[in-house]
C-alpha atoms as a PDB file:
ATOM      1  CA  UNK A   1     -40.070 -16.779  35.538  1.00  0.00           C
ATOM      2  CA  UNK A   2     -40.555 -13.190  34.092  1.00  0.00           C
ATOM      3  CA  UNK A   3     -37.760 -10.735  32.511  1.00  0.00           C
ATOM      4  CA  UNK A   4     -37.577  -7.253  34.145  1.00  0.00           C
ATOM      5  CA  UNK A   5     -35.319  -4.740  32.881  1.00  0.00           C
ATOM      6  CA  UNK A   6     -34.525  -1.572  34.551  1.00  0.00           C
ATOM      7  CA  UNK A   7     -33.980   0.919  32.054  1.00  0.00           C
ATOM      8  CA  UNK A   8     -31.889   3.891  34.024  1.00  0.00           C
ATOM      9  CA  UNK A   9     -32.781   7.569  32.940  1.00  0.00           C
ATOM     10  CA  UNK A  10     -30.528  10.328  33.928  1.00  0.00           C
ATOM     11  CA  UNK A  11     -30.606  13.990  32.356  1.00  0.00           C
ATOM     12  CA  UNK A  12     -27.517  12.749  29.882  1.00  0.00           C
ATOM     13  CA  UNK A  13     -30.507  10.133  28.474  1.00  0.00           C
ATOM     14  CA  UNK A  14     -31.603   6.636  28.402  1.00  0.00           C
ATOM     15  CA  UNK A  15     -29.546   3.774  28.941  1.00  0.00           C
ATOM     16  CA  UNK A  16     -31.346   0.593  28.477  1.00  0.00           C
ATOM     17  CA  UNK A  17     -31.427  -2.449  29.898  1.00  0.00           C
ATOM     18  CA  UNK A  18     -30.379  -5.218  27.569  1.00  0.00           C
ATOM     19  CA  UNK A  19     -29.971  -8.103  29.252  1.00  0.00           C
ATOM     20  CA  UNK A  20     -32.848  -7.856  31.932  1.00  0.00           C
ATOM     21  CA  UNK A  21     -33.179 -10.702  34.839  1.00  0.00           C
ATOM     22  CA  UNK A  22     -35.748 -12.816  36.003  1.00  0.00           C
ATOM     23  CA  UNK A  23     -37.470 -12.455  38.987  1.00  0.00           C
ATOM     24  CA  UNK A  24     -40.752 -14.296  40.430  1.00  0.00           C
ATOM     25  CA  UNK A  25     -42.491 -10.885  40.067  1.00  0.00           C
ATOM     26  CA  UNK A  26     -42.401  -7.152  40.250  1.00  0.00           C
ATOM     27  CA  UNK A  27     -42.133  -7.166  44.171  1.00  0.00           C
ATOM     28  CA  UNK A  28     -39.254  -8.583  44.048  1.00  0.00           C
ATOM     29  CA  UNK A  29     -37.608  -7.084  41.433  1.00  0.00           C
ATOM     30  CA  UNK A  30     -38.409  -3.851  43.256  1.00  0.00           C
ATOM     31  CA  UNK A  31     -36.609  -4.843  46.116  1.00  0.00           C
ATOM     32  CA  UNK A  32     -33.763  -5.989  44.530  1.00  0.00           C
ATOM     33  CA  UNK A  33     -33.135  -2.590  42.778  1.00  0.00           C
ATOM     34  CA  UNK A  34     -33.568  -1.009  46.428  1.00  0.00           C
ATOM     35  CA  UNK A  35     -30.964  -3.476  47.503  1.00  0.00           C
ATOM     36  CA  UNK A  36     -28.441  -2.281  44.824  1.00  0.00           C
ATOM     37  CA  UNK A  37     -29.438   1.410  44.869  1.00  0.00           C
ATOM     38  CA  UNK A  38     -26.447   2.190  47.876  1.00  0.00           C
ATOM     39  CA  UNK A  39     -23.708   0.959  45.782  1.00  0.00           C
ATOM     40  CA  UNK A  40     -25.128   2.055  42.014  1.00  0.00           C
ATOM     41  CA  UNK A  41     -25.243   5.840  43.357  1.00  0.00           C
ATOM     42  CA  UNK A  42     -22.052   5.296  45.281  1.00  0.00           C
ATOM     43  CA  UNK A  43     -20.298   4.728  41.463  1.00  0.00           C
ATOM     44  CA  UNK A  44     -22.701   7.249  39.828  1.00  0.00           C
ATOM     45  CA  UNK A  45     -20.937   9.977  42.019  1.00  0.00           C
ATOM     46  CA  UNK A  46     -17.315   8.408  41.594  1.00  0.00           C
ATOM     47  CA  UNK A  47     -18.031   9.305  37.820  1.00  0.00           C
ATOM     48  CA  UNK A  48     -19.006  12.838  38.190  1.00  0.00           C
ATOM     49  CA  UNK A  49     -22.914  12.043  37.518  1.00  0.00           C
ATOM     50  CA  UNK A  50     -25.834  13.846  39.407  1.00  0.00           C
ATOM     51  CA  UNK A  51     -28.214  10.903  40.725  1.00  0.00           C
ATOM     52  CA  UNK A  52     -30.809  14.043  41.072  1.00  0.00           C
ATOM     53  CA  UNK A  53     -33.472  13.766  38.901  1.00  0.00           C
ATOM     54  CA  UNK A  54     -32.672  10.358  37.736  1.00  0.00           C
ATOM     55  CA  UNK A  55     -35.009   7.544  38.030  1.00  0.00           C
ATOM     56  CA  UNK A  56     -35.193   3.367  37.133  1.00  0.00           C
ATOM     57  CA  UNK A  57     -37.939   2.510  34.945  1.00  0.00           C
ATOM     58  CA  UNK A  58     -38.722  -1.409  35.667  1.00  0.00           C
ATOM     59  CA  UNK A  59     -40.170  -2.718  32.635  1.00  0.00           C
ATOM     60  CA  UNK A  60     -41.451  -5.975  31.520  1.00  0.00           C
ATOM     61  CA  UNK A  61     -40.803  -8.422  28.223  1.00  0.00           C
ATOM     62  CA  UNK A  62     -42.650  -6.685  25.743  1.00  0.00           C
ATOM     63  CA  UNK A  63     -41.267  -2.836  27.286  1.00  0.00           C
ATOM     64  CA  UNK A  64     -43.894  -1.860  29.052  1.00  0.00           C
ATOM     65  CA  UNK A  65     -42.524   0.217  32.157  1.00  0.00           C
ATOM     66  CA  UNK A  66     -44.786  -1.340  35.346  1.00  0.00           C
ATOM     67  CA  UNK A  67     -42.605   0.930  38.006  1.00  0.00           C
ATOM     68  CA  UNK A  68     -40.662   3.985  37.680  1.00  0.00           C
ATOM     69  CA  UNK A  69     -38.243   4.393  40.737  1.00  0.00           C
ATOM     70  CA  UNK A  70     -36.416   7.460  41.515  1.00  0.00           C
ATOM     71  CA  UNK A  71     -32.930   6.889  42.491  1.00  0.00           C
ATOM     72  CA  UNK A  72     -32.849   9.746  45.568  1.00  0.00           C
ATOM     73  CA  UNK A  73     -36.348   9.125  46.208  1.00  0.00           C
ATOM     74  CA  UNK A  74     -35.591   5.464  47.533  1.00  0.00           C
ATOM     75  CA  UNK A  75     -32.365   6.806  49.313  1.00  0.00           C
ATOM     76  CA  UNK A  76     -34.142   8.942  51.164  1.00  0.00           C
ATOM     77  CA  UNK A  77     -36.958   6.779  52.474  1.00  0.00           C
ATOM     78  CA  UNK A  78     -35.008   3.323  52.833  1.00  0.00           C
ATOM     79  CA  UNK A  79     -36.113   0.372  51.846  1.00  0.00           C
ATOM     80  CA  UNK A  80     -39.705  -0.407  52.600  1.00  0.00           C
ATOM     81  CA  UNK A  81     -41.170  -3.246  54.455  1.00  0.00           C
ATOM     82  CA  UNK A  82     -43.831  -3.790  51.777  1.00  0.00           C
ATOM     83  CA  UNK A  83     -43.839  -1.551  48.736  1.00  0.00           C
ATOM     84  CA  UNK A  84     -46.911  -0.507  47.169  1.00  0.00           C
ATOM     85  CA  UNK A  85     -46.505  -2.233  44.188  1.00  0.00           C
ATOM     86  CA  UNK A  86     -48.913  -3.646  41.427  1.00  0.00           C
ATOM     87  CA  UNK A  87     -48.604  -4.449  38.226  1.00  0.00           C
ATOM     88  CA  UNK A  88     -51.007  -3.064  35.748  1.00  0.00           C
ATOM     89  CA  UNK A  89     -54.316  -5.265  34.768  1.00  0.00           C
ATOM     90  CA  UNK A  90     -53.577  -6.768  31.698  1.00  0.00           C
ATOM     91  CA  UNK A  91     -55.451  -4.672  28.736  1.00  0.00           C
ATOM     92  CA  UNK A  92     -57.481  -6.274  26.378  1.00  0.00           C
ATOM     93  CA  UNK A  93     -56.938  -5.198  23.044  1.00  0.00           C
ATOM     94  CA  UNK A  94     -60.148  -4.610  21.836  1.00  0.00           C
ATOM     95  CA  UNK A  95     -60.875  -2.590  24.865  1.00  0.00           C
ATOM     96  CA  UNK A  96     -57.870  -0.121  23.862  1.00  0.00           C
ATOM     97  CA  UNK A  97     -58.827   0.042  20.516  1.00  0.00           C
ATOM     98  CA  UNK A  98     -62.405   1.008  21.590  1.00  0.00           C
ATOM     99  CA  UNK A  99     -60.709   3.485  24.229  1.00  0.00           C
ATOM    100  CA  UNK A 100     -59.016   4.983  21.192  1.00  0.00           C
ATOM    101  CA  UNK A 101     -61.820   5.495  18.971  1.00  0.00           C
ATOM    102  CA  UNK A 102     -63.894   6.981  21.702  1.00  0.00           C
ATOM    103  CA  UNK A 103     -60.660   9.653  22.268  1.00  0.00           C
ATOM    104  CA  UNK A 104     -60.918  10.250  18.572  1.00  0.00           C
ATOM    105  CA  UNK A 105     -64.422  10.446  18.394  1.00  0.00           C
ATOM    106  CA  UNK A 106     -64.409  13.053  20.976  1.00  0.00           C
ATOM    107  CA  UNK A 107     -61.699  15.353  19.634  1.00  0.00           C
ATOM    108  CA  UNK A 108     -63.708  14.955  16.099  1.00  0.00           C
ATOM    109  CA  UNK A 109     -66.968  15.753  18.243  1.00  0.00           C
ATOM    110  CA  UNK A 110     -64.862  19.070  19.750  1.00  0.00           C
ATOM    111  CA  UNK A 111     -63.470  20.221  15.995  1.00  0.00           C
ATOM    112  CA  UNK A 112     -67.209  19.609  14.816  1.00  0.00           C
ATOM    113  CA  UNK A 113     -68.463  22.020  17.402  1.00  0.00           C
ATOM    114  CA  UNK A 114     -65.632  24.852  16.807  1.00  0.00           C
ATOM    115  CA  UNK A 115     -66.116  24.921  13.373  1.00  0.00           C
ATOM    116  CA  UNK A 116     -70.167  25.399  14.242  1.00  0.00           C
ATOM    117  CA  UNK A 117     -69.419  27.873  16.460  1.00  0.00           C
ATOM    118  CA  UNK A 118     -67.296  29.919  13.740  1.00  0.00           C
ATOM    119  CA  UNK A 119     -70.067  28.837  10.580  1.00  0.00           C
ATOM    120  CA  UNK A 120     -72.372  30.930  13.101  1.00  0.00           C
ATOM    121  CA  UNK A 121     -70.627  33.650  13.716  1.00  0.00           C
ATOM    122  CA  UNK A 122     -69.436  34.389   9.837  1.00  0.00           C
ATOM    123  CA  UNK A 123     -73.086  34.021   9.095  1.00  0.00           C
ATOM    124  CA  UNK A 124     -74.335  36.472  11.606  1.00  0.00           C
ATOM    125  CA  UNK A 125     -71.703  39.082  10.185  1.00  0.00           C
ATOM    126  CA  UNK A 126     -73.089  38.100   7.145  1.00  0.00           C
ATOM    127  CA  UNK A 127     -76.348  38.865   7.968  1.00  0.00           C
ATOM    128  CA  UNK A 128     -75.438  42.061   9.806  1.00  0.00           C
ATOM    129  CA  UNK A 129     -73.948  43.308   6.288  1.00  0.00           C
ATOM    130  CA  UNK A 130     -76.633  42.535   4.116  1.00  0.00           C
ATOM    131  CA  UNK A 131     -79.066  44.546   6.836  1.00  0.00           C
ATOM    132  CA  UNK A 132     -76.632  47.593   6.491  1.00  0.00           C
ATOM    133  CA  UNK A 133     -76.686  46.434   2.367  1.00  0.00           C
ATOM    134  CA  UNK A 134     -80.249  46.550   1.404  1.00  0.00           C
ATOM    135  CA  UNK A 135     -81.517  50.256   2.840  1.00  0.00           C
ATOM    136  CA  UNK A 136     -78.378  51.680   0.667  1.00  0.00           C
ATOM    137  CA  UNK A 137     -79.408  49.866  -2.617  1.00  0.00           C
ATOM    138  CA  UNK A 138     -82.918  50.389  -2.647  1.00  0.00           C
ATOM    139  CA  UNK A 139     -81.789  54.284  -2.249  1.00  0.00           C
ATOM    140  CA  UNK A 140     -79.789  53.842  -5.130  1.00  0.00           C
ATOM    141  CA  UNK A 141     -82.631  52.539  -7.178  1.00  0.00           C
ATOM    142  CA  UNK A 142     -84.580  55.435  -6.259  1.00  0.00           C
ATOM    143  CA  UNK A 143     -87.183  53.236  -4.867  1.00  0.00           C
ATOM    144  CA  UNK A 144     -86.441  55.129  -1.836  1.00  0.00           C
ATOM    145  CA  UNK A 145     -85.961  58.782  -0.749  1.00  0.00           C
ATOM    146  CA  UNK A 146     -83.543  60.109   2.029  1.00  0.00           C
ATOM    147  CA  UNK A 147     -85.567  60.870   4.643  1.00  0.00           C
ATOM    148  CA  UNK A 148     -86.936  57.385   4.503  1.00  0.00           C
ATOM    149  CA  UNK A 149     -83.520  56.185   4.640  1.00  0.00           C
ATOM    150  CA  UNK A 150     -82.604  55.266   8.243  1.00  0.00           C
ATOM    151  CA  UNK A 151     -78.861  52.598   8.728  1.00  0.00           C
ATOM    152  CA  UNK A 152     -79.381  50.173  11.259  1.00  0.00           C
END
């Protein structure tokens, strides 16, 4: 039977689950939280703690969080007849690892094209100087006389 441990986050911070308990699956680990909610934010407000904001992350054995359950949020609704609940499809690994060479890929393909954009621009100044450049020094020369002497 699978370990679920609900990790409970509150503005003060994390305080994790170590011992975790086994449950056929997520569904009902769900709705044994819901069960236990009255009576956990009963005693969260006996201690002087806000419940606002705060929130039960249900994760599995190897931590990742499948469910993330706001403590008010449940309160407020009740317990439902049948949550909306699924696990996430298992992730092959070489599928991830190909997800996150595509990400870098792109974000190399996106730093490739600003530094394009800016090679193109310095060159066009550069250009732009050299047109503004070459009248003056053939004037200089004398190759050139004033009145033939016109700036772009």
């Amino acid at each position: 039977m699978p370990v679920f441990y609900f990790h409970l986050r509150m503005a003060e911070g994390v305080e994790p689950d170590e011992a975790g308990l086994d449950f056929p699956d997520l569904e009902a680990a769900y709705l044994d939280l819901c069960d236990g909610l009255p009576a956990l934010l009963g005693e969260l407000v006996r201690q002087g703690r806000d419940p606002a904001g705060g929130s039960f992350a249900i994760a599995n054995g190897v931590g990742e969080v499948l469910l993330e359950v706001p403590l008010l949020g449940e309160l407020v609704r009740g317990r439902p007849r049948r949550p909306s609940v699924r696990p996430p499809a298992p992730v092959d690994p070489a599928l991830a690892a190909a997800r996150r060479l595509l990400e870098r890929t792109r974000a190399a393909d996106r730093l490739d094209a600003e530094c394009r954009r800016a090679s193109a621009a310095a060159l066009a100044r550069s250009y732009a100087l050299l047109r503004q450049l070459r009248p003056r020094s053939a004037l200089l020369r004398g190759e050139r006389d004033e009145a033939d002497f016109q700036p772009w």
